[in-house]
PDB file of N, CA and C in Angstrom:
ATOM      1  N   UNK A   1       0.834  -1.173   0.000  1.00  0.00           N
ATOM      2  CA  UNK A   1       0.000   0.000   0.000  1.00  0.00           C
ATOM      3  C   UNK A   1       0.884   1.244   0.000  1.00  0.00           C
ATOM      4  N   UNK A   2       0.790   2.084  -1.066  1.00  0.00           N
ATOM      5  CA  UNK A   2       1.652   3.395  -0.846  1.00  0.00           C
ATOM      6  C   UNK A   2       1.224   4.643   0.228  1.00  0.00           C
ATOM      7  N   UNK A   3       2.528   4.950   0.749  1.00  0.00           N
ATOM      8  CA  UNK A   3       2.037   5.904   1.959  1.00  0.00           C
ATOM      9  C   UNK A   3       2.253   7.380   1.234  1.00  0.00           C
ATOM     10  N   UNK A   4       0.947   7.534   1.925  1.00  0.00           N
ATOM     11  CA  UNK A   4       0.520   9.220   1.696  1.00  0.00           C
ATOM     12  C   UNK A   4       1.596  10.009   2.366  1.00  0.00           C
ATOM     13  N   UNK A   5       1.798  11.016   1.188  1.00  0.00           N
ATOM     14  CA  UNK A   5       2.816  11.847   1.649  1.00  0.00           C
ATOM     15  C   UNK A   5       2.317  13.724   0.696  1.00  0.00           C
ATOM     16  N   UNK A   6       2.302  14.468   1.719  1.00  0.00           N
ATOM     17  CA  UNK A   6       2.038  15.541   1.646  1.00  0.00           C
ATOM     18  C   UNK A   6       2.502  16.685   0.375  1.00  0.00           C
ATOM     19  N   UNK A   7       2.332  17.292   0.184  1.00  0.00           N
ATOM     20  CA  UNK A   7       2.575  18.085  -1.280  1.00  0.00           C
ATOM     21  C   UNK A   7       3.687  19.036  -0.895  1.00  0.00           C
ATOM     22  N   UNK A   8       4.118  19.520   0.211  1.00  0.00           N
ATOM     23  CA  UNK A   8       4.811  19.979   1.037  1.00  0.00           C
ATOM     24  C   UNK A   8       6.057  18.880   1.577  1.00  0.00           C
ATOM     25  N   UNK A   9       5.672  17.799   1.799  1.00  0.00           N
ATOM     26  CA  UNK A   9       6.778  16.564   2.208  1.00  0.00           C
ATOM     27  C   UNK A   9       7.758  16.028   0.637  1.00  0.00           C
ATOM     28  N   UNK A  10       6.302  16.286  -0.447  1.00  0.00           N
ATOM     29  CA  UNK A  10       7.042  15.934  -1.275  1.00  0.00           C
ATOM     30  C   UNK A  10       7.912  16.429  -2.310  1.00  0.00           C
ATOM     31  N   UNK A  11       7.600  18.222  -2.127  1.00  0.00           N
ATOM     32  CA  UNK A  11       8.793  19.130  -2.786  1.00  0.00           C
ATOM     33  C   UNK A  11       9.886  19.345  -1.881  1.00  0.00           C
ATOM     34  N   UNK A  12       9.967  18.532  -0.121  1.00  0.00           N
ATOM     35  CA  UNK A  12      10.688  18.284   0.463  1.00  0.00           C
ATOM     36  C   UNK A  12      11.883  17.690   0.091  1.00  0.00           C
ATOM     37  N   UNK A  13      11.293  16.645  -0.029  1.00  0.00           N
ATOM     38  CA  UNK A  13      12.338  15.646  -0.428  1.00  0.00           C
ATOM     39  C   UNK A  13      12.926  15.484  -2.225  1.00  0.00           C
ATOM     40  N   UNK A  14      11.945  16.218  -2.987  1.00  0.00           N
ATOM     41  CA  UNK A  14      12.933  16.378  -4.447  1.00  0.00           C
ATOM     42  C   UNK A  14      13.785  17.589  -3.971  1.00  0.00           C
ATOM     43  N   UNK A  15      13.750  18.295  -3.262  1.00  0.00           N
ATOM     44  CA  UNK A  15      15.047  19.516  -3.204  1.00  0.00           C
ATOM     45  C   UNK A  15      15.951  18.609  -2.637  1.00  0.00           C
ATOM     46  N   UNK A  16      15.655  17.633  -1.367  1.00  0.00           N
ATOM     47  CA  UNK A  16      16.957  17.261  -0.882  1.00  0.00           C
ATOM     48  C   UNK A  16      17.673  16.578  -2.045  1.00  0.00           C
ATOM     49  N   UNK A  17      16.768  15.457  -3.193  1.00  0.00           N
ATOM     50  CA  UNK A  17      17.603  14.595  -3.820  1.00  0.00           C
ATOM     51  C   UNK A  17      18.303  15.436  -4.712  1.00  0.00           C
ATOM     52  N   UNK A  18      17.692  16.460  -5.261  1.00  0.00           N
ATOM     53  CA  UNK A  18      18.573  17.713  -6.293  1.00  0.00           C
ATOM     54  C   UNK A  18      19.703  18.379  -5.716  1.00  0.00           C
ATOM     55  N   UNK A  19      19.664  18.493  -4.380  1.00  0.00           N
ATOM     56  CA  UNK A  19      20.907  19.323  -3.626  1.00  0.00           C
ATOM     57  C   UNK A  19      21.896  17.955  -3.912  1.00  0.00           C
ATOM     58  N   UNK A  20      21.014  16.757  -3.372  1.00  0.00           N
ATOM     59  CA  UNK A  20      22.452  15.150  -3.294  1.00  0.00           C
ATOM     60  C   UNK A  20      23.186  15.452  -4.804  1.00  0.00           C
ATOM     61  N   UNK A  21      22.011  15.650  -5.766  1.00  0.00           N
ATOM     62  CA  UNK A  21      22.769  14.991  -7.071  1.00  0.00           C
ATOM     63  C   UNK A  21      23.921  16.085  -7.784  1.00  0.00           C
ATOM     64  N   UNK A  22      23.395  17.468  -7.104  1.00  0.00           N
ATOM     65  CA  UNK A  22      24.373  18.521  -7.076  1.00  0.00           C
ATOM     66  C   UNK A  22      25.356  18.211  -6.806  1.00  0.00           C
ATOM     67  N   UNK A  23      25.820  18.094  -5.676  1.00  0.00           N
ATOM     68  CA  UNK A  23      27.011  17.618  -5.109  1.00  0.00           C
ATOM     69  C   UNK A  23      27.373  16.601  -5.520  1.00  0.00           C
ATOM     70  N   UNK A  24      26.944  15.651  -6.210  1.00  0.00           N
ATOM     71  CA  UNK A  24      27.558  14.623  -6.540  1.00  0.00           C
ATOM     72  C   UNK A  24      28.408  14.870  -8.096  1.00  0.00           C
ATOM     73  N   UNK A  25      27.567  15.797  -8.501  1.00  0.00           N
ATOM     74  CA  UNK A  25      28.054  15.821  -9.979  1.00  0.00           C
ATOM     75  C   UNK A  25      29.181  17.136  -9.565  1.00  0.00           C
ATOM     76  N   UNK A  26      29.039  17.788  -8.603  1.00  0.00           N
ATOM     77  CA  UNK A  26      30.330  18.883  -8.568  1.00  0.00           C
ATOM     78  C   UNK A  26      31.556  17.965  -8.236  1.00  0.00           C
ATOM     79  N   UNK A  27      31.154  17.123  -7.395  1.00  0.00           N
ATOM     80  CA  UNK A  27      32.539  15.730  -6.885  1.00  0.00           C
ATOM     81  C   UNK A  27      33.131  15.306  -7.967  1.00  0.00           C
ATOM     82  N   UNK A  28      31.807  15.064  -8.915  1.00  0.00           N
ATOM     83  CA  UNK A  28      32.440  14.145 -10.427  1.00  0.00           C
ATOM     84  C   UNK A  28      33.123  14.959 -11.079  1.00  0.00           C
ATOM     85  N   UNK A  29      32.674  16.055 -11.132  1.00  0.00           N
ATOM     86  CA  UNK A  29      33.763  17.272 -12.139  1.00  0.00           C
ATOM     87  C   UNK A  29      34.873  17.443 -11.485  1.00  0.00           C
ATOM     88  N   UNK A  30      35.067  17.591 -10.578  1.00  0.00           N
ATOM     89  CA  UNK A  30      36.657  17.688  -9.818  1.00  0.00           C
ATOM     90  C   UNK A  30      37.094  16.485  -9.825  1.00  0.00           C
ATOM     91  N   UNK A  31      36.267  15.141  -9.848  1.00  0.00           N
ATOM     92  CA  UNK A  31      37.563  13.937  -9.634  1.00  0.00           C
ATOM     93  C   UNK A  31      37.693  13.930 -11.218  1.00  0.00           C
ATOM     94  N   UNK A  32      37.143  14.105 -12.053  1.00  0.00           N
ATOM     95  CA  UNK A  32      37.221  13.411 -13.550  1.00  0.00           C
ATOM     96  C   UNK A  32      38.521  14.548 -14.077  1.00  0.00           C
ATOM     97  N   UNK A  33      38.146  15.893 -13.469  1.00  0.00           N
ATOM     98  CA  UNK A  33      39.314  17.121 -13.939  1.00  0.00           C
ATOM     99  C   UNK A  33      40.983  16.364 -13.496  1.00  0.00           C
ATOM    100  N   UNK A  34      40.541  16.059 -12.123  1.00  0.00           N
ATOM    101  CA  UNK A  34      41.780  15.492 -11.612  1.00  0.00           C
ATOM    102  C   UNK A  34      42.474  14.214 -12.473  1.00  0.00           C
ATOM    103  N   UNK A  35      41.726  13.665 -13.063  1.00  0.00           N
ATOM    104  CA  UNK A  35      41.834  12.141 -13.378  1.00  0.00           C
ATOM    105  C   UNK A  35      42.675  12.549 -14.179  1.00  0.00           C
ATOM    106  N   UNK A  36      42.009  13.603 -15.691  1.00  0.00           N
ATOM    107  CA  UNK A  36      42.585  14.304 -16.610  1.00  0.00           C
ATOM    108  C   UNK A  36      44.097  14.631 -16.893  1.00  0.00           C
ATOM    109  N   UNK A  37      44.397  15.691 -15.454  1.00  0.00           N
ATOM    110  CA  UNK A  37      45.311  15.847 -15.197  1.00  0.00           C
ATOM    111  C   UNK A  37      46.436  14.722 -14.471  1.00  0.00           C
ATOM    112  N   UNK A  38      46.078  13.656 -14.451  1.00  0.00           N
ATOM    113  CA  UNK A  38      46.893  12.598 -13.950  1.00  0.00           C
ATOM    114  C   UNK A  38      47.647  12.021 -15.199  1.00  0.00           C
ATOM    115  N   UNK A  39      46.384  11.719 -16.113  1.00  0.00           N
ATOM    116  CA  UNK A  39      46.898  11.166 -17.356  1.00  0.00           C
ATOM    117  C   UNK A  39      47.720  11.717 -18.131  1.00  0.00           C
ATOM    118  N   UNK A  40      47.467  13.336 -18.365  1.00  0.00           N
ATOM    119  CA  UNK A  40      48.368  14.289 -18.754  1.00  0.00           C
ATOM    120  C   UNK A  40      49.741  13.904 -18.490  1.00  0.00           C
ATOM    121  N   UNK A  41      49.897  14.125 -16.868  1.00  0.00           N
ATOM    122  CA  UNK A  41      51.280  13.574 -16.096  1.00  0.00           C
ATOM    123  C   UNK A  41      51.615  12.616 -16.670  1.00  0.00           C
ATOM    124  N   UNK A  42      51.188  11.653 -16.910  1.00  0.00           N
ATOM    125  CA  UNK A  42      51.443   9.856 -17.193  1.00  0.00           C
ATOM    126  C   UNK A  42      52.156   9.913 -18.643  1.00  0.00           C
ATOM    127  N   UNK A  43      51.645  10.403 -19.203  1.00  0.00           N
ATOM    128  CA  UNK A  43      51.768  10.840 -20.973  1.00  0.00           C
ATOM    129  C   UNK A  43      53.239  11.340 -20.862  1.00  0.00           C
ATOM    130  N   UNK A  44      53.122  12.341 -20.103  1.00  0.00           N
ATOM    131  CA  UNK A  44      54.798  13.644 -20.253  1.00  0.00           C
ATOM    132  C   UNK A  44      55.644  12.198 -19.820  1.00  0.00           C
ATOM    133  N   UNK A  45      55.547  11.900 -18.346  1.00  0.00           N
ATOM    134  CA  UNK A  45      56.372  10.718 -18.118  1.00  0.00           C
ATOM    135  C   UNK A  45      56.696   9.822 -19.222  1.00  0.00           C
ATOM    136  N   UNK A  46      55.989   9.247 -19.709  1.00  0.00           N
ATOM    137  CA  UNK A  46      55.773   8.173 -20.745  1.00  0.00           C
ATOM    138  C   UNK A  46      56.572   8.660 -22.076  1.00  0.00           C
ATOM    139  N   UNK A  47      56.653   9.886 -22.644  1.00  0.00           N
ATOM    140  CA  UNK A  47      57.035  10.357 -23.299  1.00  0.00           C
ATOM    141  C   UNK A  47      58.516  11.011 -23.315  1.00  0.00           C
ATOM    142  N   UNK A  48      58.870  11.599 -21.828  1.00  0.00           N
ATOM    143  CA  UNK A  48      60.334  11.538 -21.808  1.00  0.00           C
ATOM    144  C   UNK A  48      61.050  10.277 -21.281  1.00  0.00           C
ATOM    145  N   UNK A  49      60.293   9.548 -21.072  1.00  0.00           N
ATOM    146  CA  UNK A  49      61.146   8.261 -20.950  1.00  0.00           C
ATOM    147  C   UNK A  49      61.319   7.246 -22.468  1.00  0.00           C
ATOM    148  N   UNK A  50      60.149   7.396 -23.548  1.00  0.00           N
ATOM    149  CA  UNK A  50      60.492   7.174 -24.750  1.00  0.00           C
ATOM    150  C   UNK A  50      61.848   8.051 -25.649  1.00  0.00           C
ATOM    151  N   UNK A  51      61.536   9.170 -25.232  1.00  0.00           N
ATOM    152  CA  UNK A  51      62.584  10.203 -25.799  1.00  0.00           C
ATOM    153  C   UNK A  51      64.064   9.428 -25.380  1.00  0.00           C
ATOM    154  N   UNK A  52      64.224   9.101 -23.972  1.00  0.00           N
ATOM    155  CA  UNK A  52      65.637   9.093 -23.182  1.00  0.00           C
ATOM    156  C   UNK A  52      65.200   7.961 -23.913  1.00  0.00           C
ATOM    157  N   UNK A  53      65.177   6.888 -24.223  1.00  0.00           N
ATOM    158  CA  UNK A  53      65.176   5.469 -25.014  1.00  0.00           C
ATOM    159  C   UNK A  53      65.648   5.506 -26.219  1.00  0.00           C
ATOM    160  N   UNK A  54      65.513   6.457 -26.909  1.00  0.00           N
ATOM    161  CA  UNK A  54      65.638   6.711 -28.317  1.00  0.00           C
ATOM    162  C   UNK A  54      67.406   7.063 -28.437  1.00  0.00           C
ATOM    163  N   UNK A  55      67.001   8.564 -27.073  1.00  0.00           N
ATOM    164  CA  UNK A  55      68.708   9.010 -27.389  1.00  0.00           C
ATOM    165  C   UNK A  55      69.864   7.963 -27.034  1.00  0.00           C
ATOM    166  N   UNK A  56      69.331   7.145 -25.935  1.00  0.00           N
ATOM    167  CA  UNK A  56      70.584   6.430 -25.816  1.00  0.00           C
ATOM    168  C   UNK A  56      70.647   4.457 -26.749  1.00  0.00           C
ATOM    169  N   UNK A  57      69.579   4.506 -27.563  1.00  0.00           N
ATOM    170  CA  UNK A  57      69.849   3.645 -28.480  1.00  0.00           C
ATOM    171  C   UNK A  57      70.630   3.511 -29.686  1.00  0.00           C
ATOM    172  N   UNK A  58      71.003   2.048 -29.684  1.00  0.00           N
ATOM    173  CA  UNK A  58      71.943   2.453 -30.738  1.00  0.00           C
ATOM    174  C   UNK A  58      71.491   2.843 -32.493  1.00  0.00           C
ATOM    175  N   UNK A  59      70.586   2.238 -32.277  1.00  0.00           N
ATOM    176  CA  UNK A  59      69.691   2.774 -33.747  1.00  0.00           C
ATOM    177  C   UNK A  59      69.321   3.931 -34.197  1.00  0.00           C
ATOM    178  N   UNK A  60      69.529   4.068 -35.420  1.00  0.00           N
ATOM    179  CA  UNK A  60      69.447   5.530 -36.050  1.00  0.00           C
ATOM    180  C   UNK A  60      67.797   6.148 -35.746  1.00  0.00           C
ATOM    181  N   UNK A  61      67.248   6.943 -35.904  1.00  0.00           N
ATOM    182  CA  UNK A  61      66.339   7.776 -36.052  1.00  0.00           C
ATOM    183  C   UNK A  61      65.479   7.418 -36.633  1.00  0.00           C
ATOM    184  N   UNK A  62      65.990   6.983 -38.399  1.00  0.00           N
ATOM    185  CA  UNK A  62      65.116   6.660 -39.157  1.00  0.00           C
ATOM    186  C   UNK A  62      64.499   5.085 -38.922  1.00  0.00           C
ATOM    187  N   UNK A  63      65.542   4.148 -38.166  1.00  0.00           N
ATOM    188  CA  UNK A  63      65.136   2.984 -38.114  1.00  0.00           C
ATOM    189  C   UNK A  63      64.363   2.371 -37.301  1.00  0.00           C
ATOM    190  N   UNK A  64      64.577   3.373 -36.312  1.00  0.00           N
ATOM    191  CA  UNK A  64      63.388   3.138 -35.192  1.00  0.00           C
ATOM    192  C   UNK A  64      61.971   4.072 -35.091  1.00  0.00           C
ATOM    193  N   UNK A  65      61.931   4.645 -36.346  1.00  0.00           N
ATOM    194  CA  UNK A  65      60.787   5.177 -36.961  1.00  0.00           C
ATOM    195  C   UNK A  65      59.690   4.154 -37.698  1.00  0.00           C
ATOM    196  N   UNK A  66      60.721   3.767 -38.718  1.00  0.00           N
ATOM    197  CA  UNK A  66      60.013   2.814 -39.523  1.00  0.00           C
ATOM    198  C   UNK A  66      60.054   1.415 -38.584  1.00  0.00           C
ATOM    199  N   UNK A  67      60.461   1.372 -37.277  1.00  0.00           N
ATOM    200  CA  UNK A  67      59.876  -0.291 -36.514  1.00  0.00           C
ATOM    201  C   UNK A  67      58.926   0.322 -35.689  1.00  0.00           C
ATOM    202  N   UNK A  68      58.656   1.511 -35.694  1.00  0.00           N
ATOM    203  CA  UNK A  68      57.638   2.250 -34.635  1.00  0.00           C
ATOM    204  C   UNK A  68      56.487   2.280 -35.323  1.00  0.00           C
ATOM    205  N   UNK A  69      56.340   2.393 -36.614  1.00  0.00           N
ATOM    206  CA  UNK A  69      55.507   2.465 -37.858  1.00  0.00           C
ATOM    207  C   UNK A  69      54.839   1.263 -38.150  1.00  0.00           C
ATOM    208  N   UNK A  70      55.759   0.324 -37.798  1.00  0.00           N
ATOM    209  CA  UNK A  70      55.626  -0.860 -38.392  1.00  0.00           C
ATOM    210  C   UNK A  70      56.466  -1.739 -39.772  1.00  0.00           C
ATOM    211  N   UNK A  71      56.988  -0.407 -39.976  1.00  0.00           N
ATOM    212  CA  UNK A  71      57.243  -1.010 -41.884  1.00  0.00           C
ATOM    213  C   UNK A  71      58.298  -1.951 -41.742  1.00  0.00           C
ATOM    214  N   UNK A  72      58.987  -2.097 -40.451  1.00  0.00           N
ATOM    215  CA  UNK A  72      60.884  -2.736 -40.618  1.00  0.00           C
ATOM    216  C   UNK A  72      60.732  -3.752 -39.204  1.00  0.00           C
ATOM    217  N   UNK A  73      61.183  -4.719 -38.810  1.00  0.00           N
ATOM    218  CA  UNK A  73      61.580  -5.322 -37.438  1.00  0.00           C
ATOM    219  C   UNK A  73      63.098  -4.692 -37.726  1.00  0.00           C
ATOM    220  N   UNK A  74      63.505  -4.254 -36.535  1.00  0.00           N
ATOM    221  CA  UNK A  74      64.541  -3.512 -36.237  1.00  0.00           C
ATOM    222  C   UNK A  74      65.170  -5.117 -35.802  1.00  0.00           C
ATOM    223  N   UNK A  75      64.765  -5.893 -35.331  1.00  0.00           N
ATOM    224  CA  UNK A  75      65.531  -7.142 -34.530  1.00  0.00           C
ATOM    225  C   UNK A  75      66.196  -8.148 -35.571  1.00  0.00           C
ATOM    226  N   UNK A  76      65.583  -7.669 -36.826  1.00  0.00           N
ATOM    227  CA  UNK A  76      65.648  -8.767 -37.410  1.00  0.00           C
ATOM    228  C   UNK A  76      66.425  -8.420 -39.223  1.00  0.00           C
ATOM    229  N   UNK A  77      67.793  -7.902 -38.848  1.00  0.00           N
ATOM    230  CA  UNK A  77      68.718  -7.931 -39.974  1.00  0.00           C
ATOM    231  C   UNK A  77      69.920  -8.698 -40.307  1.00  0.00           C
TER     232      UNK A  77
END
């Protein structure tokens, strides 16, 4: 049996769930911004550690282009 609830009880309680979902979605925008910026980080890392890989390999430029590409196995001359 559904319980009676007042017209007054019940714009009660949609403000509270609209204030919850407020806050929930301001939480989500700051953790997802944050997330963003993590990956960012992860990338730069990821990327000067490819760089330092490159400079101190012994392979030329071009050859570890075209095995990065796909077109050559560098392992296999």
């Amino acid at each position: 049996m559904a319980r009676n609830i007042s017209k007054e009880g019940l714009e009660q309680k949609i403000e509270k769930v609209e204030k919850a979902i407020s806050r929930n979605r301001e939480q989500y925008d700051k953790l997802t911004a944050e997330l963003e910026e993590l990956h960012q980080k992860q990338k730069m890392i990821q990327s000067e550690e490819l760089l330092k890989a490159i400079a101190e390999s012994p392979r030329s430029y071009e050859e570890i282009l075209l095995f990065i590409e796909g077109k050559r196995d560098v392992g296999k001359e």
